[in-house]
Protein backbone atom coordinates (compact mmCIF):
# COMPACT_ATOMS: atom_id res chain seq x y z
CA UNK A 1 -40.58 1.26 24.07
CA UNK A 2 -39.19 2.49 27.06
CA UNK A 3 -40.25 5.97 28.14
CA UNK A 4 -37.96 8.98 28.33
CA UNK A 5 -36.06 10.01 31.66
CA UNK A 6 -38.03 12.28 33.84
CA UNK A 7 -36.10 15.65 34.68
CA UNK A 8 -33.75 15.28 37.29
CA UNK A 9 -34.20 12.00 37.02
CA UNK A 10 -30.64 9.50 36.95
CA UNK A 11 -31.37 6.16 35.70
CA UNK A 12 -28.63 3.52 35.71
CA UNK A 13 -26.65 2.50 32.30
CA UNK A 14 -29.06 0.01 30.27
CA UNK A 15 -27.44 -3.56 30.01
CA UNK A 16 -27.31 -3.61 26.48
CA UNK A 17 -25.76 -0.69 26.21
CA UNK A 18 -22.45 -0.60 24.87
CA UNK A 19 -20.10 0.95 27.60
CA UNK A 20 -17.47 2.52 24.32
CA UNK A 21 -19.52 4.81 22.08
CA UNK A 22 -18.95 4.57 18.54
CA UNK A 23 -15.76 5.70 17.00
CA UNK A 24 -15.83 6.03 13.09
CA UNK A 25 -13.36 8.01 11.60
CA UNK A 26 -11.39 8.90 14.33
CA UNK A 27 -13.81 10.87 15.95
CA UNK A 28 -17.11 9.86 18.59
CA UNK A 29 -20.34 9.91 17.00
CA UNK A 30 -23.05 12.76 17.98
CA UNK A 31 -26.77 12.10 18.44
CA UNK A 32 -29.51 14.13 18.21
CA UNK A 33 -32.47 13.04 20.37
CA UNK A 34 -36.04 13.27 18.88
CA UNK A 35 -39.49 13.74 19.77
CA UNK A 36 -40.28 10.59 20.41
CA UNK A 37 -37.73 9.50 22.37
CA UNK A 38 -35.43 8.07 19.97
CA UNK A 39 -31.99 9.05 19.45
CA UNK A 40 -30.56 9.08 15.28
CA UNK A 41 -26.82 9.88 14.47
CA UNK A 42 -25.87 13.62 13.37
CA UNK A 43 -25.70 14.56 9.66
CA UNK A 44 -21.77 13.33 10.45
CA UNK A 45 -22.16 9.96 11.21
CA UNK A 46 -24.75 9.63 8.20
CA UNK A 47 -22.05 10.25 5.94
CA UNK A 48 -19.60 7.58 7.61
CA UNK A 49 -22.54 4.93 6.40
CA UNK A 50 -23.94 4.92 10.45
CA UNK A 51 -27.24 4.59 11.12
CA UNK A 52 -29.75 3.01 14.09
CA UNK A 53 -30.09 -0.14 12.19
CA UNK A 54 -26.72 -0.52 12.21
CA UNK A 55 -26.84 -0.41 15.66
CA UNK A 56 -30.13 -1.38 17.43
CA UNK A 57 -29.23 -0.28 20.97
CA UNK A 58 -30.02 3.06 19.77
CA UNK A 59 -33.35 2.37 18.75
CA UNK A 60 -34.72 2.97 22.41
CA UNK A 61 -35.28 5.99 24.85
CA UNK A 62 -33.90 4.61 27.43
CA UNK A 63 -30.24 5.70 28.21
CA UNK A 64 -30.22 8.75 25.73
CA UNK A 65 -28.91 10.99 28.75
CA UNK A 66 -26.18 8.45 30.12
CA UNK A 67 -25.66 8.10 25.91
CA UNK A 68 -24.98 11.63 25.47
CA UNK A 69 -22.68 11.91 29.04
CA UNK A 70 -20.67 8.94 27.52
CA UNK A 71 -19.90 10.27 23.81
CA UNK A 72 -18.38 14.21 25.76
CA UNK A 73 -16.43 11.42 27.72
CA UNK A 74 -15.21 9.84 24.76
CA UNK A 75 -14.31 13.52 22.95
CA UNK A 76 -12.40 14.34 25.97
CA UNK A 77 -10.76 11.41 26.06
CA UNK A 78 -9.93 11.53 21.85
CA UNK A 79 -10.27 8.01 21.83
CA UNK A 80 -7.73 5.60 19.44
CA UNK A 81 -8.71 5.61 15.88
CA UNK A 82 -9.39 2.17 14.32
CA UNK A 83 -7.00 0.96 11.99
CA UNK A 84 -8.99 1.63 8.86
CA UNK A 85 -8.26 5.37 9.03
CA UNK A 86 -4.91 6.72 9.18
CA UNK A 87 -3.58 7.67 12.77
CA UNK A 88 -1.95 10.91 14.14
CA UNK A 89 1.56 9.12 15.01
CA UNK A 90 3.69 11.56 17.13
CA UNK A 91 6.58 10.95 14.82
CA UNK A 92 5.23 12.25 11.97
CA UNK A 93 3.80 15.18 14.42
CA UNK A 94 7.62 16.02 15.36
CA UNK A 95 8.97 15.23 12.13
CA UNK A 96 6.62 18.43 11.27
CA UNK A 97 7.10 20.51 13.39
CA UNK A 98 10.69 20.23 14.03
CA UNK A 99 11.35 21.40 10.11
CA UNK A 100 11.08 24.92 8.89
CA UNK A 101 8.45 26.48 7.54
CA UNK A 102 8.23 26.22 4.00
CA UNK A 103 8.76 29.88 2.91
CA UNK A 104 12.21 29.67 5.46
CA UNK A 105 13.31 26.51 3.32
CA UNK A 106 12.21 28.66 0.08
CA UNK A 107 14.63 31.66 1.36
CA UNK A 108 17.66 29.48 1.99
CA UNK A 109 17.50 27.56 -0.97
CA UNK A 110 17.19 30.84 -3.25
CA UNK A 111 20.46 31.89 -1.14
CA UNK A 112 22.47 28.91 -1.92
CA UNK A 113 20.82 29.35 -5.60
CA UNK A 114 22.56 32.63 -5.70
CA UNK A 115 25.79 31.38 -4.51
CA UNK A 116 26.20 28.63 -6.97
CA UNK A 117 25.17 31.09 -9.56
CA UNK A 118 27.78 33.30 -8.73
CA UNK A 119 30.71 30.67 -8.13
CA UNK A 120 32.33 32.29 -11.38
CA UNK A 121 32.97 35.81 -11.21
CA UNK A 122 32.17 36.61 -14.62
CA UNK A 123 28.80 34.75 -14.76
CA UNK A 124 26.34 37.04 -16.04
CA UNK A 125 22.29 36.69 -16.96
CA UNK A 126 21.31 37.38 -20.78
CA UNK A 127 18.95 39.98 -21.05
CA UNK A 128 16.40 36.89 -22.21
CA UNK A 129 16.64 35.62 -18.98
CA UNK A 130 16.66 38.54 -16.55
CA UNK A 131 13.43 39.75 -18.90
CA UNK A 132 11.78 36.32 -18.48
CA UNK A 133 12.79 35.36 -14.92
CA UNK A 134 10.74 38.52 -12.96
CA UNK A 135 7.50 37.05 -14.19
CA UNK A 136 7.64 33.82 -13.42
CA UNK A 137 8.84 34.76 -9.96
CA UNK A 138 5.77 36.90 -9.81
CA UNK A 139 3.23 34.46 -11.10
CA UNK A 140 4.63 31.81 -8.31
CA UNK A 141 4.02 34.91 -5.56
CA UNK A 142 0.64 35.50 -6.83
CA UNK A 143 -0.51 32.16 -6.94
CA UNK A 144 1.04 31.67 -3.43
CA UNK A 145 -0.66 34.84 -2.17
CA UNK A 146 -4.37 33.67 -3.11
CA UNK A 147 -3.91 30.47 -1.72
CA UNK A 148 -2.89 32.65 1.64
CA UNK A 149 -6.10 34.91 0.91
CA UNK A 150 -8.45 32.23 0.79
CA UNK A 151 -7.13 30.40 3.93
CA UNK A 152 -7.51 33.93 5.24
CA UNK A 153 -11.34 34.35 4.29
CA UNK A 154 -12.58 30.60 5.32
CA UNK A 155 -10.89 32.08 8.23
CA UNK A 156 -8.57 28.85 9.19
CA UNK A 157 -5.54 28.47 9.91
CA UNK A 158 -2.57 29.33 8.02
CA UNK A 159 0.25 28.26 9.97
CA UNK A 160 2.04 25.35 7.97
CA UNK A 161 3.43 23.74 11.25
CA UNK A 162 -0.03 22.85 12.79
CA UNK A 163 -2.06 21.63 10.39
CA UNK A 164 -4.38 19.54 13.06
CA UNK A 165 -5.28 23.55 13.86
CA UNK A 166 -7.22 23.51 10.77
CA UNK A 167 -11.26 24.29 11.33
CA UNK A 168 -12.03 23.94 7.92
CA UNK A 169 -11.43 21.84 4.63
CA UNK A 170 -10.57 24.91 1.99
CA UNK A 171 -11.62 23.26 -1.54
CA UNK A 172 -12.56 26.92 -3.12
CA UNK A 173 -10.78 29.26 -5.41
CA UNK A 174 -7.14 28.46 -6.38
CA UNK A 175 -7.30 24.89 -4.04
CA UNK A 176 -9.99 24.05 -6.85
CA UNK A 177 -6.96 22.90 -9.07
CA UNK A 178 -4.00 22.47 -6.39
CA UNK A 179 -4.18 20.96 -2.99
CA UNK A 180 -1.11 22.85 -1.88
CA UNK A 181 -0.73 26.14 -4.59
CA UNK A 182 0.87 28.01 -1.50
CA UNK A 183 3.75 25.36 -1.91
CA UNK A 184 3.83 25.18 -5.90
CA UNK A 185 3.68 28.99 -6.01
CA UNK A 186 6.96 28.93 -3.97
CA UNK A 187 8.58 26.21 -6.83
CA UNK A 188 7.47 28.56 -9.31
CA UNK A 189 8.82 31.74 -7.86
CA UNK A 190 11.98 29.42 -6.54
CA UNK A 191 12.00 28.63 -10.92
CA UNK A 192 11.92 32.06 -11.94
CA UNK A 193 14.71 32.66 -9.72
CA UNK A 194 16.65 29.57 -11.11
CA UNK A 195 16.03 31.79 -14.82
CA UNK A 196 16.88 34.50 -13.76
CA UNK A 197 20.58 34.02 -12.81
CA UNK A 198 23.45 33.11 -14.62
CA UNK A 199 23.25 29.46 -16.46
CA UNK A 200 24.62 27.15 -13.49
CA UNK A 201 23.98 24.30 -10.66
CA UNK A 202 21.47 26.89 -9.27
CA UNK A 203 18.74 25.07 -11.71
CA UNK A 204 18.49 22.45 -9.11
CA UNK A 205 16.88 24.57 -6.43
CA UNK A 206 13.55 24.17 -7.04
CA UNK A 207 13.51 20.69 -8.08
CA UNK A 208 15.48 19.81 -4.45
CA UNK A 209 12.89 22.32 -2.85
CA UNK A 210 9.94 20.65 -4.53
CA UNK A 211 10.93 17.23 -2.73
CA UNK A 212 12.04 18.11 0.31
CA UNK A 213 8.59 20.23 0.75
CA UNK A 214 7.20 16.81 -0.63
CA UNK A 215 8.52 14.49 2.03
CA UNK A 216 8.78 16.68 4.83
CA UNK A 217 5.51 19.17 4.41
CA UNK A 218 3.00 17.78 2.26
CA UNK A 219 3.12 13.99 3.47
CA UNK A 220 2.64 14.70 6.73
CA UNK A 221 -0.37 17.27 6.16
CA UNK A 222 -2.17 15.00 4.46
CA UNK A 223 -2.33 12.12 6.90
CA UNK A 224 -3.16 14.64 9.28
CA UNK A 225 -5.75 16.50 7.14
CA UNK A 226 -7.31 12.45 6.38
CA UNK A 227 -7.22 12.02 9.91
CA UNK A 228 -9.31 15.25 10.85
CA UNK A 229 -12.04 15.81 7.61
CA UNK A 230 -11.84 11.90 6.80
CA UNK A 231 -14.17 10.90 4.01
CA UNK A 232 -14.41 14.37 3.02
CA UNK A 233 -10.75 14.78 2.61
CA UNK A 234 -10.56 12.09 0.77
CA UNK A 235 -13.26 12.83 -1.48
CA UNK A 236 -11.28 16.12 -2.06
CA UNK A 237 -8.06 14.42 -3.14
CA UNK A 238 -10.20 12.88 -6.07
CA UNK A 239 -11.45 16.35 -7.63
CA UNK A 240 -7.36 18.25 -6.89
CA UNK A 241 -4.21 17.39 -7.32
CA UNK A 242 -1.82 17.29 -5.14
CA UNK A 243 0.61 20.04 -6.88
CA UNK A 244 -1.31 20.90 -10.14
């Protein structure tokens, strides 16, 4: 085996050393040299199914320095992802964040709800409805507001234009049984709305919400979201749904 690099020390690249570290799920592989000289792949590449017999060049001492120089280079550089995974494409990027965020959309689709509602002056609201709509409104604002709370204490982002900004997969509390319950509280509260007002057209707001937030929001977050957790993501998508 060849022995470790003295200190200060700059030995040139080993010829059987690939020049591109690895890339497996969009991301460069970390290693984590050992006592004896070898170098294993973090507790990350593990889970992708990596190991050192996968990839004998690793097995040796020599190069671990130039090794480690060349995967920062490769971090810095956010190298292409390989086909199997699904790519950041800068459409669907601009297609994100050139929409509105989701509670915006929620306001002006309650407004034109309202509208439509009131096309006919004498439309009125039983007292069955106004007496039943508050609480379902409520319900959708509470289960919108834990969602927010628990992004808030895994202490990620929250902000539903950049969702690449997100330093954490959030699978606890309300996410256990919704992958977006921010977005299906705003349907619900958008529905108790809908009961709320006079009988009318205004029943089709949260249906028209619910699938524009579909296409436009949630789509596009979860490429992204495969794209930065990977396996774990999609792991996650097994155990929650996507709206409930």
């Amino acid at each position: 085996m060849p022995s470790r690099p003295t200190p200060g020390c700059v030995r040139p690249w080993p010829a059987d050393l690939p020049r591109q570290a690895p890339v497996i799920g969009g991301r460069c592989l970390s290693y984590r040299p050992r006592s004896d000289g070898q170098a294993l792949p973090s507790a990350r590449a593990r889970d992708q199914g990596f190991s050192a017999s996968s990839a004998p060049w690793l097995a040796g001492g020599a190069g671990i320095t130039a090794l480690d120089n060349r995967v920062r280079e490769c971090r810095r550089a956010a190298p292409t992802q390989p086909a199997s995974m699904p790519a950041i494409s800068h459409s669907h990027m601009s297609a994100l964040q050139l929409k509105l965020p989701p509670p915006v959309v929620a306001a002006l689709v309650a407004l034109a709800m309202w509208h439509l509602a009131y096309l006919p002056p004498e439309a009125q609201s039983t007292p069955l409805q106004l007496a039943i709509g508050g609480p379902i409104a409520l319900a959708g604002g509470l289960i919108s507001a834990s969602g927010i709370l628990t992004f808030w204490l895994a202490r990620t982002t929250i902000n539903p234009m950049h969702p690449e900004r997100t330093s954490s997969l959030v699978t606890t509390g309300v996410f256990r049984l919704s992958r977006n319950p921010m977005y299906l509280g705003l349907v619900i509260t958008l529905a108790g709305w809908a009961v709320h007002l006079p009988l009318s057209a205004a029943v089709l707001g949260p249906p028209v919400f619910a699938l524009y937030i579909h296409h436009f929001q949630i789509l596009p977050e979860e490429r992204i979201l495969a794209s930065v957790f990977g396996v774990e993501y999609e792991n996650y998508k097994t155990k929650a749904r996507r709206w409930l």
